[in-house]
Protein backbone atom coordinates (compact mmCIF):
# COMPACT_ATOMS: atom_id res chain seq x y z
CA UNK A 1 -39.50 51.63 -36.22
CA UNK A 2 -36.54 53.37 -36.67
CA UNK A 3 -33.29 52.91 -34.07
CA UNK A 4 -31.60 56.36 -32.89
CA UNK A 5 -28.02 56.02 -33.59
CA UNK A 6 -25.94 58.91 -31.94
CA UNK A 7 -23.55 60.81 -33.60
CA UNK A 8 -21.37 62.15 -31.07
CA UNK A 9 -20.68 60.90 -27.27
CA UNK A 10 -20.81 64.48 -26.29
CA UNK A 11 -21.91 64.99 -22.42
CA UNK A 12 -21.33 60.82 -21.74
CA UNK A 13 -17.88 61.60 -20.11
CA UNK A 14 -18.57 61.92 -16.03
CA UNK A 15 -17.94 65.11 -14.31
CA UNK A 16 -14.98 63.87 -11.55
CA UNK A 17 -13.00 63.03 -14.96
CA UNK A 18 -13.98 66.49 -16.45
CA UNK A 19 -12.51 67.20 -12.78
CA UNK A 20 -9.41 65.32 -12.94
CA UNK A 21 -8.36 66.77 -16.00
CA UNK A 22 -9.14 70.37 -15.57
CA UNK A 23 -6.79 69.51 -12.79
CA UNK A 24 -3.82 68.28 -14.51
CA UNK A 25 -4.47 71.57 -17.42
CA UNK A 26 -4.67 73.95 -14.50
CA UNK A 27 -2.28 72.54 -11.68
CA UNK A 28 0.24 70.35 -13.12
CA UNK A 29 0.66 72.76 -15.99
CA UNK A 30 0.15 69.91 -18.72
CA UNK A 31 -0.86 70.75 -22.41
CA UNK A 32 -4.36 71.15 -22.75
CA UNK A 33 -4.33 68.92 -26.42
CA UNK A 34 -2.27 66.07 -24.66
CA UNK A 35 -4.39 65.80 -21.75
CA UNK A 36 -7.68 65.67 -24.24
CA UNK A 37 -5.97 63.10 -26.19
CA UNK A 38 -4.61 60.89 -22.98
CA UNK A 39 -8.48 60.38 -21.63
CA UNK A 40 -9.63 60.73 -25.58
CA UNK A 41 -11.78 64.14 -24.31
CA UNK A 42 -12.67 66.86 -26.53
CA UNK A 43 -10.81 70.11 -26.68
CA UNK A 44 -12.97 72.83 -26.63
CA UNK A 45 -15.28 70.67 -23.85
CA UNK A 46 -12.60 70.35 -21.87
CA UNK A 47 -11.83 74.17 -22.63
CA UNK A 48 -15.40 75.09 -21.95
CA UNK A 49 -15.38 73.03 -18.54
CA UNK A 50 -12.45 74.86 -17.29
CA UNK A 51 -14.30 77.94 -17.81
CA UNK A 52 -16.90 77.02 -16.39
CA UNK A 53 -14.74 75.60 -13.31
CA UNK A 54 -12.89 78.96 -13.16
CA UNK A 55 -16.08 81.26 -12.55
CA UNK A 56 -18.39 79.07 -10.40
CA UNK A 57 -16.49 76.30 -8.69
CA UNK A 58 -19.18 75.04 -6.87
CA UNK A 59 -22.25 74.14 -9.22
CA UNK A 60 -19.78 72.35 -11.76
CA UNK A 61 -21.85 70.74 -14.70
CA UNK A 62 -21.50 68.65 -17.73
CA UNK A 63 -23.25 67.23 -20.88
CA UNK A 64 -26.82 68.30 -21.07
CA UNK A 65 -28.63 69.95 -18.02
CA UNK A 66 -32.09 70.46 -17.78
CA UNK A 67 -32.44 74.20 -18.61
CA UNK A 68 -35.60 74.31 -18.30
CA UNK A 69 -36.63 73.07 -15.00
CA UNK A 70 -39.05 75.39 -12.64
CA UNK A 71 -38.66 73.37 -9.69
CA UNK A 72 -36.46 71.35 -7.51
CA UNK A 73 -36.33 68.03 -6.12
CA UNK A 74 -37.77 68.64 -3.08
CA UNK A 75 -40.67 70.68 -4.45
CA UNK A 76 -41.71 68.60 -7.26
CA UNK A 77 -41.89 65.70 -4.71
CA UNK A 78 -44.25 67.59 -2.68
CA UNK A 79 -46.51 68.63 -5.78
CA UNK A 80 -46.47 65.12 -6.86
CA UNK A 81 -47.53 63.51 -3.80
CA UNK A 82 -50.08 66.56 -3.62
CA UNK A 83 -51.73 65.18 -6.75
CA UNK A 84 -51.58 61.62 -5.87
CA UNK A 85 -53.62 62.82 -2.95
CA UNK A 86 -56.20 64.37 -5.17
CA UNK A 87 -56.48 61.63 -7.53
CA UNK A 88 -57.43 59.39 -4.71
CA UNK A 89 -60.33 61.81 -3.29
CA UNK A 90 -61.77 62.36 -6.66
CA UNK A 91 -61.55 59.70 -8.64
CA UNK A 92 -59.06 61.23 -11.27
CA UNK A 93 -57.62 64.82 -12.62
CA UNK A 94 -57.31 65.63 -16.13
CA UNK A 95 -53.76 66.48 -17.41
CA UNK A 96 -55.25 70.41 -18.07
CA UNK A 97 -56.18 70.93 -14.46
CA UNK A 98 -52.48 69.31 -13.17
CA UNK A 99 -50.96 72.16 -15.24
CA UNK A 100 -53.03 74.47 -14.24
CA UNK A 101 -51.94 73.42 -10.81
CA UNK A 102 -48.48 73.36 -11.54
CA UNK A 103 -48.69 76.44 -13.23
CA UNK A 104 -50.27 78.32 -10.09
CA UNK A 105 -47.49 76.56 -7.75
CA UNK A 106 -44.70 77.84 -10.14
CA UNK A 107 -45.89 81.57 -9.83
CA UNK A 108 -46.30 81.40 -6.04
CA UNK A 109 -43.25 79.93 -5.71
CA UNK A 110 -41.48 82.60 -7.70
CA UNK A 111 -43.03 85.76 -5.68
């Protein structure tokens, strides 16, 4: 079997450093290039995150997301406990009908 090996450590730096030194670029008026080479941070992801920091303060993000997500904690806690439900009164449920389900609970959510 083959063994991944990654070639970058993009998205393995935390966001509260991303913070911190967004902080010192914006606020303390340091050098954007120093800063990335003091914490050993890329440039343009630093450059990207301070973009990102300047239009929507509040849902800050880094690395890789999950783009593609329908629903949110909360609601894919309740589907899933749902289906454990209906596994238990019928002996089983085939992976189509779940996405059916999930499917159907995705629209309704969205109208």
């Amino acid at each position: 079997m083959r063994n991944y090996k990654r070639k970058s450590d993009r998205g393995t730096k935390s966001v509260e450093l991303m913070q911190r030194t967004a902080d010192l670029v914006i606020n303390e008026n340091k050098s954007l290039r120093q800063v990335c080479r003091d914490y050993e941070l890329s440039k343009t992801s630093l450059s990207r995150f301070i973009k990102r920091m300047k239009n929507d303060p509040v849902n800050l993000r880094f690395g890789y997301g999950s783009p593609r997500q329908i629903f949110n904690n909360e609601q894919e806690a309740s589907l899933t406990e749902y289906l454990l439900k209906l596994v238990q009164i019928f002996q089983g449920i085939g992976p189509k009908v779940v996405r059916r389900m999930a499917y159907d609970c995705a629209i309704t959510n969205i109208k």
